[in-house]
Protein backbone atom coordinates (compact mmCIF):
# COMPACT_ATOMS: atom_id res chain seq x y z
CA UNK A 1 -34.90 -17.90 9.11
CA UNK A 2 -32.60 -19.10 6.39
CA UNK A 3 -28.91 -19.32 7.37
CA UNK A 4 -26.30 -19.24 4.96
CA UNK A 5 -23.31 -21.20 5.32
CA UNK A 6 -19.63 -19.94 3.43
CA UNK A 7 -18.99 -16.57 1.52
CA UNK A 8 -21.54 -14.65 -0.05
CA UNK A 9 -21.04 -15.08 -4.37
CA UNK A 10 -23.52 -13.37 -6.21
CA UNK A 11 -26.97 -15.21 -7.92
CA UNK A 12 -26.20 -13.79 -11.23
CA UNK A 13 -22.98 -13.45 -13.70
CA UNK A 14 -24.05 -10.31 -14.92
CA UNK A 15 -22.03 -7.05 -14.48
CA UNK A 16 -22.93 -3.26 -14.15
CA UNK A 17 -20.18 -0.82 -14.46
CA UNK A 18 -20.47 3.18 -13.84
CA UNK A 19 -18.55 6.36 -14.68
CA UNK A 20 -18.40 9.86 -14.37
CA UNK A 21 -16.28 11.51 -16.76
CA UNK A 22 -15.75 9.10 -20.27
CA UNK A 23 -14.70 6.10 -18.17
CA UNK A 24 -12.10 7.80 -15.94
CA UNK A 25 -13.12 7.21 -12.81
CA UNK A 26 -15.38 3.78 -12.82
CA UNK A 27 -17.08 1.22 -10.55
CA UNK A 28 -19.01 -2.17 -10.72
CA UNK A 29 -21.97 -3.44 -9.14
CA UNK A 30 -20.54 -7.27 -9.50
CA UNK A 31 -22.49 -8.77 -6.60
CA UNK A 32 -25.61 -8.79 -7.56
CA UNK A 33 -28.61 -10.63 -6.82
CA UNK A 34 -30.09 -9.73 -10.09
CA UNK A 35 -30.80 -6.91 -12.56
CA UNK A 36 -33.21 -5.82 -14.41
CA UNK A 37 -33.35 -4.32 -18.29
CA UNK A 38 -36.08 -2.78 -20.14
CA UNK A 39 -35.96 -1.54 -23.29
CA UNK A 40 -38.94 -0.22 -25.13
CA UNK A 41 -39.88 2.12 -28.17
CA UNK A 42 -42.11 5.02 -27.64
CA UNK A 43 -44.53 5.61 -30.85
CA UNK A 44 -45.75 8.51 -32.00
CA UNK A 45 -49.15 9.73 -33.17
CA UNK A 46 -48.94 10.86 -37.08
CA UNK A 47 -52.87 10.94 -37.85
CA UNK A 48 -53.72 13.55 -40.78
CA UNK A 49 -56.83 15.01 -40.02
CA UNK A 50 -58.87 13.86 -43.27
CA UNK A 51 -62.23 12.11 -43.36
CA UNK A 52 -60.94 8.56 -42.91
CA UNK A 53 -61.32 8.50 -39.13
CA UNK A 54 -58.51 6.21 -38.72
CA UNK A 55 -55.03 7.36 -36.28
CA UNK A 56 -51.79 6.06 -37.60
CA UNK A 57 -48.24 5.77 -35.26
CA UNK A 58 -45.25 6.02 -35.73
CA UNK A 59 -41.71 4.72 -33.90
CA UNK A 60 -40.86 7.22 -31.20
CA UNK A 61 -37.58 7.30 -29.39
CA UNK A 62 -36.09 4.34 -27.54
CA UNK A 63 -36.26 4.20 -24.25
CA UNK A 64 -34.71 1.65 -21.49
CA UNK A 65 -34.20 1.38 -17.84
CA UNK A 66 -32.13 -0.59 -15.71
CA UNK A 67 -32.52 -1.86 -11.93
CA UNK A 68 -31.43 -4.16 -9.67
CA UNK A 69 -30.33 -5.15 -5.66
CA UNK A 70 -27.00 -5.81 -5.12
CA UNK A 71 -25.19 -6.67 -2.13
CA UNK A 72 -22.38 -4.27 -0.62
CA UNK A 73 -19.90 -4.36 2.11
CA UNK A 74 -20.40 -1.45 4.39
CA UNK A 75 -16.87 -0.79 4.76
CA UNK A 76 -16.18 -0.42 0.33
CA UNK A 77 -16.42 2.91 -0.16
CA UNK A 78 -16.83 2.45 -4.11
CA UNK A 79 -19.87 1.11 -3.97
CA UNK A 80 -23.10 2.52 -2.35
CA UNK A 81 -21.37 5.91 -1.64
CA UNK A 82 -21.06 6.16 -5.59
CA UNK A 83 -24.62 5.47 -6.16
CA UNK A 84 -25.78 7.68 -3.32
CA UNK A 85 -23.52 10.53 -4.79
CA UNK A 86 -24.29 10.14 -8.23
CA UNK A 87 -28.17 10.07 -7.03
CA UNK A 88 -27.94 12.90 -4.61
CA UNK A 89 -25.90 15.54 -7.79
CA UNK A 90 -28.35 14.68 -10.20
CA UNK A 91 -25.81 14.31 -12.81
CA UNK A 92 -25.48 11.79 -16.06
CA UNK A 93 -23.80 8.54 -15.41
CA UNK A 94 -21.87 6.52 -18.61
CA UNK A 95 -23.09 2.73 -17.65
CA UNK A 96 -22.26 -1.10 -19.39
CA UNK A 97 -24.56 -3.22 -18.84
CA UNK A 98 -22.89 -7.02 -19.22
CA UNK A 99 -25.74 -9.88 -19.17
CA UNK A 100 -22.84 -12.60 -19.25
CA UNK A 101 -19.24 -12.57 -18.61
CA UNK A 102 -19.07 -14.78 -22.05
CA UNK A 103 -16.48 -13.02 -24.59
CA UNK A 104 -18.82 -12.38 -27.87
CA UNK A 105 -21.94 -11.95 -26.07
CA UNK A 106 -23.70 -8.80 -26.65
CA UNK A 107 -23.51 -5.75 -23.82
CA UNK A 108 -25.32 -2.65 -23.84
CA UNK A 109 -24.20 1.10 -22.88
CA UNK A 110 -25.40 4.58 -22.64
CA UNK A 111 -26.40 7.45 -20.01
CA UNK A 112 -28.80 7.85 -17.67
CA UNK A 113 -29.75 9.21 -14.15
CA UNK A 114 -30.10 7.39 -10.90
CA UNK A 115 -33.40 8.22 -10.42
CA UNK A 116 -34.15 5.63 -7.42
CA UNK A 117 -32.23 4.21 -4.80
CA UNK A 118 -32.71 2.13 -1.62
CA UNK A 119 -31.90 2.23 1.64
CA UNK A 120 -29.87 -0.61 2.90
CA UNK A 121 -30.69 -3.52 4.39
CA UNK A 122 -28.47 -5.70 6.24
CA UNK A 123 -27.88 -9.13 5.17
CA UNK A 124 -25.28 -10.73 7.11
CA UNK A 125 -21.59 -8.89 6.66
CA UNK A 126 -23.48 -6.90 3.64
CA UNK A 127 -25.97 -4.31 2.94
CA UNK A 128 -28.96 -4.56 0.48
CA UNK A 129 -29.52 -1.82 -1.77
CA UNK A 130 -32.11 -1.60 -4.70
CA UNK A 131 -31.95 1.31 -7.27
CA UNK A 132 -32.83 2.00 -10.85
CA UNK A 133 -31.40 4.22 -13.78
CA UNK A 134 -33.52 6.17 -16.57
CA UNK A 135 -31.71 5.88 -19.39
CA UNK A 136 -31.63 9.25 -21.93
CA UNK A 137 -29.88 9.94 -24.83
CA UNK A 138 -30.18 6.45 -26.42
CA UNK A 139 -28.95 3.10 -26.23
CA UNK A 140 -26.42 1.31 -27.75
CA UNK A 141 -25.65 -2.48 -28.21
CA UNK A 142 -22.07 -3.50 -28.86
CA UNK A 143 -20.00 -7.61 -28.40
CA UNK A 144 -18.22 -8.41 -25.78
């Protein structure tokens, strides 16, 4: 069993913040031991049925999704009771995702839906909790 030794400081500088109604009431998922961020493009099928046999695409809609486990204390009330309760209304979430903390770096933002979270696991003094975010409506990159 590994032991660790001193406080727990997350594996990963990236940040994840969360809001309900245009960024008045927010939280951050800051100890994390890592996040994940997929982006791709959907295509669409624009064949024309002539005698050339041959199906053409086009660019769809872009599409992303965003996971991660991060590490909670079980007495912070901000931080997997928000995810639970934005998971259990089944409402749209405003999110930032921050890959760095480096001013100038890009970030990326948007809505989406908590569509999976995890139980928690106990880790020491914290709990372990896994969960992932459909993004809809787009996705937009902006600098730090």
């Amino acid at each position: 069993m590994a032991v660790q030794n001193g406080p727990l400081v997350a594996l990963t500088d990236a940040k994840l913040e969360f809001s309900d109604d245009a960024w008045v009431s927010t939280f951050s998922l800051d100890l994390a031991i890592g996040y994940d961020f997929e982006s791709t493009l959907d295509t669409v099928e624009t064949t024309n049925f002539d005698d050339s046999g041959k199906k053409t695409y086009g660019a769809g809609n872009l599409d992303a999704t965003l996971g991660g486990t991060v590490l909670f204390d079980p007495s912070d009330s901000t931080g997997y009771d928000n995810l639970w309760s934005f998971h259990q209304a089944k409402t749209l979430i405003a999110w930032k995702y921050y890959p760095t903390t480096v001013g100038g770096d890009p970030y990326w933002y948007g809505n989406g839906v908590i569509t999976k979270i995890g139980q928690p696991v106990r880790q020491g003094e914290r709990i372990e909790v896994t969960f992932e975010i459909q993004v809809t409506a787009g996705l937009t990159k902006g600098a730090q």
